[in-house]
C-alpha atoms as a PDB file:
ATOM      1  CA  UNK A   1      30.722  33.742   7.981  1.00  0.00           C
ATOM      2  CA  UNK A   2      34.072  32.344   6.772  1.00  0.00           C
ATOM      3  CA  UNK A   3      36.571  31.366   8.941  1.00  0.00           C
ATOM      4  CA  UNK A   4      39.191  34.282   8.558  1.00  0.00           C
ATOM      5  CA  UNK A   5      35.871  36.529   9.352  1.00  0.00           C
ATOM      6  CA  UNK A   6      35.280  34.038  11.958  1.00  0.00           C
ATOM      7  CA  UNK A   7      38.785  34.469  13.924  1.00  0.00           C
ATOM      8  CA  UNK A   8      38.812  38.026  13.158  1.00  0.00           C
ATOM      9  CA  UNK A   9      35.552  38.810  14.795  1.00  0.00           C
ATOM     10  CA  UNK A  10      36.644  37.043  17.878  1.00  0.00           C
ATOM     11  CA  UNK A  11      40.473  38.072  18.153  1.00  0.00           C
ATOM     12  CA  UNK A  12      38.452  41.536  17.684  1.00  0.00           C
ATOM     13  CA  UNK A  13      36.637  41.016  20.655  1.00  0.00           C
ATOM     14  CA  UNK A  14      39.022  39.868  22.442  1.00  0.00           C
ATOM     15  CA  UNK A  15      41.365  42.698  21.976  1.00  0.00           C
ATOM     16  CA  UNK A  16      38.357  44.902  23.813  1.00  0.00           C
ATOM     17  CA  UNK A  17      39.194  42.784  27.053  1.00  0.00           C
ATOM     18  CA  UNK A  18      42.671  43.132  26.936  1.00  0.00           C
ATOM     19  CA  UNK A  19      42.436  47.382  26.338  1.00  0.00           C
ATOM     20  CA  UNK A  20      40.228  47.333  29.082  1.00  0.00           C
ATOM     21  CA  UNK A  21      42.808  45.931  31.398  1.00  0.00           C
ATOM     22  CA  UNK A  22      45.916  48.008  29.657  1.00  0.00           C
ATOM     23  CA  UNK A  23      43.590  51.181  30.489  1.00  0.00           C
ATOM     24  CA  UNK A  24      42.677  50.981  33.799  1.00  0.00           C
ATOM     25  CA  UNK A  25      45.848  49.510  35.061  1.00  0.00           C
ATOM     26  CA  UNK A  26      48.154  52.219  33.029  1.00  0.00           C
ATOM     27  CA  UNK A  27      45.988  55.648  34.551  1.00  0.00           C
ATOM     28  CA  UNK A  28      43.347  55.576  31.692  1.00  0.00           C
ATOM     29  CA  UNK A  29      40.937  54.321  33.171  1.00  0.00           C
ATOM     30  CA  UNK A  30      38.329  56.977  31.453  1.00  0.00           C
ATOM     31  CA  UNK A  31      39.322  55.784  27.894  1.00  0.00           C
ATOM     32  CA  UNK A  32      37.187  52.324  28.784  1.00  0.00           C
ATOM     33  CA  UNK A  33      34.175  53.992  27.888  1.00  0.00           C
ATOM     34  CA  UNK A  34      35.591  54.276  24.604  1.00  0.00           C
ATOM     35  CA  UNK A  35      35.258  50.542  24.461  1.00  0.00           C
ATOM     36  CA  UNK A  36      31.731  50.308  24.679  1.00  0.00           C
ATOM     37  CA  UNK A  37      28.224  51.126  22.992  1.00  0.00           C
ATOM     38  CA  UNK A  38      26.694  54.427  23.725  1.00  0.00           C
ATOM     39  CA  UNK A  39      23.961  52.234  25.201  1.00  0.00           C
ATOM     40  CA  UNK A  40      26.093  49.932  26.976  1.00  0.00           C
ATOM     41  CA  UNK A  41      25.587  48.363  30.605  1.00  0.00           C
ATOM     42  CA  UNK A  42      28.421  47.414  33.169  1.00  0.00           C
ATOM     43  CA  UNK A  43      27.236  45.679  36.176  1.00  0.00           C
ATOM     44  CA  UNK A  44      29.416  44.118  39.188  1.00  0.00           C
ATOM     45  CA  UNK A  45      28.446  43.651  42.535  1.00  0.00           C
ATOM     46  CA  UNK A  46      26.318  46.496  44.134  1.00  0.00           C
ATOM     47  CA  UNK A  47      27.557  48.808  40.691  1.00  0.00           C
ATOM     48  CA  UNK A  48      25.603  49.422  37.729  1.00  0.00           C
ATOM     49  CA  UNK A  49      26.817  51.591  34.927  1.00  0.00           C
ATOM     50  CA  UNK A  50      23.973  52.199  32.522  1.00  0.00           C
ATOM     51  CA  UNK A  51      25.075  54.054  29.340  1.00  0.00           C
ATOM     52  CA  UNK A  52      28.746  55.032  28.016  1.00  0.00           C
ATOM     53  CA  UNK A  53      28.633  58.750  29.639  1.00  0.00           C
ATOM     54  CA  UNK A  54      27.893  57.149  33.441  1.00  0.00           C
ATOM     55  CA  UNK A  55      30.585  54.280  32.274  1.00  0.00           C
ATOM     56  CA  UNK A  56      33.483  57.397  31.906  1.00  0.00           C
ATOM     57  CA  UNK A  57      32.053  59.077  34.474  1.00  0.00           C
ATOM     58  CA  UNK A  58      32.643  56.108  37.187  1.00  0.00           C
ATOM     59  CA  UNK A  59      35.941  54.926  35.708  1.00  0.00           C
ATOM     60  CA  UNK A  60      37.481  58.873  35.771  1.00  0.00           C
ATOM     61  CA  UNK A  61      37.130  58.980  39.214  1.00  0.00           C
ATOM     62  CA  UNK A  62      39.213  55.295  39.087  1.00  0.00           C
ATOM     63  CA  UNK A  63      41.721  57.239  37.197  1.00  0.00           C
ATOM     64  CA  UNK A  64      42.106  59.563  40.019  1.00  0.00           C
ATOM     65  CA  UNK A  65      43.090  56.969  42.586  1.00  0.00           C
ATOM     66  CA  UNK A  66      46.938  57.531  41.841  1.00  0.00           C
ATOM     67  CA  UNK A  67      48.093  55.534  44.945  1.00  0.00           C
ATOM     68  CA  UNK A  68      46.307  52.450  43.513  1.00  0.00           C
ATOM     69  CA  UNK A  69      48.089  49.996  41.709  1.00  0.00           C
ATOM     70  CA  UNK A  70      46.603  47.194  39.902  1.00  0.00           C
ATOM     71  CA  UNK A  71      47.037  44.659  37.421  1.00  0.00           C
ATOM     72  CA  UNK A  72      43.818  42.641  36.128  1.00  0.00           C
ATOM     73  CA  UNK A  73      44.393  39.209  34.367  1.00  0.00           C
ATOM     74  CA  UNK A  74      42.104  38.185  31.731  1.00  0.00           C
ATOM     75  CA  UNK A  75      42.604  34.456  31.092  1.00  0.00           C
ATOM     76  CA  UNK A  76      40.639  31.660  29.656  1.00  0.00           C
ATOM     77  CA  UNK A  77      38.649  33.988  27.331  1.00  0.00           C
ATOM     78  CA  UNK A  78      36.088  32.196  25.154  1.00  0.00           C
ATOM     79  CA  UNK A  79      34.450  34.238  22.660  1.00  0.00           C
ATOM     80  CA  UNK A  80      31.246  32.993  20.744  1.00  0.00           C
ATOM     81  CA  UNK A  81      29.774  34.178  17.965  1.00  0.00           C
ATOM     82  CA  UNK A  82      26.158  35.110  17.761  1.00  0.00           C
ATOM     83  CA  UNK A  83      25.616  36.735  14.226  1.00  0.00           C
ATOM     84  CA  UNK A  84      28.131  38.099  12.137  1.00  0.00           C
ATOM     85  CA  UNK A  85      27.594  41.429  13.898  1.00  0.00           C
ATOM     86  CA  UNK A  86      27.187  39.672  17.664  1.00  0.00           C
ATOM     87  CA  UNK A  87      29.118  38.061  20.253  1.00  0.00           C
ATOM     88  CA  UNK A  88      29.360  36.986  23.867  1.00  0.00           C
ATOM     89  CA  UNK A  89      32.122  35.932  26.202  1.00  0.00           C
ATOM     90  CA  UNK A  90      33.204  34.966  29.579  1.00  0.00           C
ATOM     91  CA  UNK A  91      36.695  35.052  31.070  1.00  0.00           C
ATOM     92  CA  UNK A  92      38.580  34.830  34.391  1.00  0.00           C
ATOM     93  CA  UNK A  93      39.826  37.727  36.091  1.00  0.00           C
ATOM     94  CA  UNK A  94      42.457  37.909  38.759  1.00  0.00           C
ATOM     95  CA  UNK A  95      42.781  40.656  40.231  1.00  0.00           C
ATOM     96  CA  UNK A  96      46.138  42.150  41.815  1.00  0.00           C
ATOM     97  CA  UNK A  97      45.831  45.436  43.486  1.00  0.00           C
ATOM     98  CA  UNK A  98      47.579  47.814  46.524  1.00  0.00           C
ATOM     99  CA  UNK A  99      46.868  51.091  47.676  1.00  0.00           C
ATOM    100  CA  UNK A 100      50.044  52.817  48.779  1.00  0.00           C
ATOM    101  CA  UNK A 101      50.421  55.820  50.650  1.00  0.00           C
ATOM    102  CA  UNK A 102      49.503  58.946  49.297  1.00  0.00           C
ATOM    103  CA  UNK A 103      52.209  60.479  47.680  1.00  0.00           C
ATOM    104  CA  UNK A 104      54.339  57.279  47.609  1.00  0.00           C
ATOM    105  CA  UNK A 105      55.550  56.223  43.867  1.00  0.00           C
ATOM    106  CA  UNK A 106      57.603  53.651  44.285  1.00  0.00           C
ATOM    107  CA  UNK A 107      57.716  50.149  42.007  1.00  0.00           C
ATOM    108  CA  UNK A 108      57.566  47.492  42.676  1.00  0.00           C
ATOM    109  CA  UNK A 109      54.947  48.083  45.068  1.00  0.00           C
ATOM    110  CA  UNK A 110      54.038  45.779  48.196  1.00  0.00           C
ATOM    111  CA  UNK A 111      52.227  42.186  46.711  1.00  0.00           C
ATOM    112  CA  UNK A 112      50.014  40.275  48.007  1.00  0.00           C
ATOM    113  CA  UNK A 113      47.496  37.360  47.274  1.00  0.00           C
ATOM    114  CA  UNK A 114      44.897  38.622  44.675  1.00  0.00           C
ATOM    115  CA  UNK A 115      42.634  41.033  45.676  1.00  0.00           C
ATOM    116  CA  UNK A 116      39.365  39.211  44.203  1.00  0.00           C
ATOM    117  CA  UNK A 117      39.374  36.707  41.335  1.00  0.00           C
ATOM    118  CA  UNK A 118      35.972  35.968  39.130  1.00  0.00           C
ATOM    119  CA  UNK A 119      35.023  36.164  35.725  1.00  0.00           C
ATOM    120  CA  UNK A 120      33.504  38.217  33.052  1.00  0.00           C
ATOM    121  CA  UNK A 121      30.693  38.172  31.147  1.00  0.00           C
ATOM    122  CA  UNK A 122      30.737  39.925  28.442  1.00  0.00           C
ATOM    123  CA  UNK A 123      28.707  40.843  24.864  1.00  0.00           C
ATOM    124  CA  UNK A 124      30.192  42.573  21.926  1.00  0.00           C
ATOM    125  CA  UNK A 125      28.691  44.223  18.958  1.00  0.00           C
ATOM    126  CA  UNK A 126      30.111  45.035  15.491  1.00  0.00           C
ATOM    127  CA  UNK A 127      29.438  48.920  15.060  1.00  0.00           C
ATOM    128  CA  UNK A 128      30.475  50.972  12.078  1.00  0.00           C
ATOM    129  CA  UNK A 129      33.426  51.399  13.419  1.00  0.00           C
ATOM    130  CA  UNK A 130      34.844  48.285  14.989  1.00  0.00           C
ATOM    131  CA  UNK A 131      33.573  45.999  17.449  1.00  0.00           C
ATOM    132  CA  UNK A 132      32.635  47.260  21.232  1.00  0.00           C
ATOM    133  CA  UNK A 133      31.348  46.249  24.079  1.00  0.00           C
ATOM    134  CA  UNK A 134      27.353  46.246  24.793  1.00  0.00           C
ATOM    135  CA  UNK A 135      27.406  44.665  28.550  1.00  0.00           C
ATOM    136  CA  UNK A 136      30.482  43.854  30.927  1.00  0.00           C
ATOM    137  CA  UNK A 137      28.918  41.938  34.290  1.00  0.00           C
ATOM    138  CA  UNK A 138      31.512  40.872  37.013  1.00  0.00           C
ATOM    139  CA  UNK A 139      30.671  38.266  39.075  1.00  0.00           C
ATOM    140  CA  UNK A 140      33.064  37.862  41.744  1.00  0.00           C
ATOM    141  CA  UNK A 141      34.278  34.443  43.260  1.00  0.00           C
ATOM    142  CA  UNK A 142      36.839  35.146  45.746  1.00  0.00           C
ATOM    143  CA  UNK A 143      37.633  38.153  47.437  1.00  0.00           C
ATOM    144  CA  UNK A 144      40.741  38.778  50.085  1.00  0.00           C
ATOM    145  CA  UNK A 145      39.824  39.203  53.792  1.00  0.00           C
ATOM    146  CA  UNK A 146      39.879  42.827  54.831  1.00  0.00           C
ATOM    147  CA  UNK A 147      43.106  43.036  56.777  1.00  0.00           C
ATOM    148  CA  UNK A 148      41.164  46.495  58.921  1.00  0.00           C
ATOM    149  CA  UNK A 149      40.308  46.338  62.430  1.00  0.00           C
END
């Protein structure tokens, strides 16, 4: 692989992680499936997601939680090439999120410290089409005290 082909295939890939946040933080949350394999895996704590149909499945019902507002940061991605048709990454991810009252619209909403912050780890194949995710794991490093009872 040249090196244009090189920097494509990973600006490619990660263009998938930044979509992914775009999507669910803008009420699209069901369009991530879009971004993955038909065969594809997600897998966080206690959550696993096997195929593309339970991945829109899981993230609809995201969609529906209007009240929630949330920005993810991706930083410090680091894609590496496998193949020319195979990849794998892992990034940071901060995670900002509120849940106002139902009903309530306003922005800016209330802030706060992040709501969990961990990283990514990701693999990417090149389909027909473009390239797409085959696995998203979240591994979780920090997570905000409950503020409840």
């Amino acid at each position: 692989m040249d090196d244009l082909a090189r920097l494509i295939a990973e600006r490619s890939c990660e263009r998938l992680i930044v979509e992914y946040a775009r999507l669910v933080d803008f009420g699209n949350a069901g369009g991530i499936a879009d971004l993955f394999t038909e065969d594809a895996v997600w897998s966080g704590t206690d959550l696993v997601l096997d195929g593309r149909a339970a991945i829109r499945e899981w993230f609809v019902k995201r969609e529906g939680l209007a009240r929630r507002v949330s920005r993810h940061v991706f930083t410090n991605v680091g894609v590496d090439l496998l193949s020319d048709t195979e990849a794998t990454s892992v990034c940071y991810m901060i995670n900002y999120r509120h849940d106002r009252q139902e009903g309530d619209t306003r922005m800016p909403t209330r802030g706060d410290v992040p709501k969990y912050v961990g990283e990514c780890r990701d693999r990417f194949r090149l389909t027909p089409d473009c390239w797409r995710f085959t696995a998203r794991h979240v591994e979780v490093a920090f997570v905000r005290p409950s503020r409840r009872g």
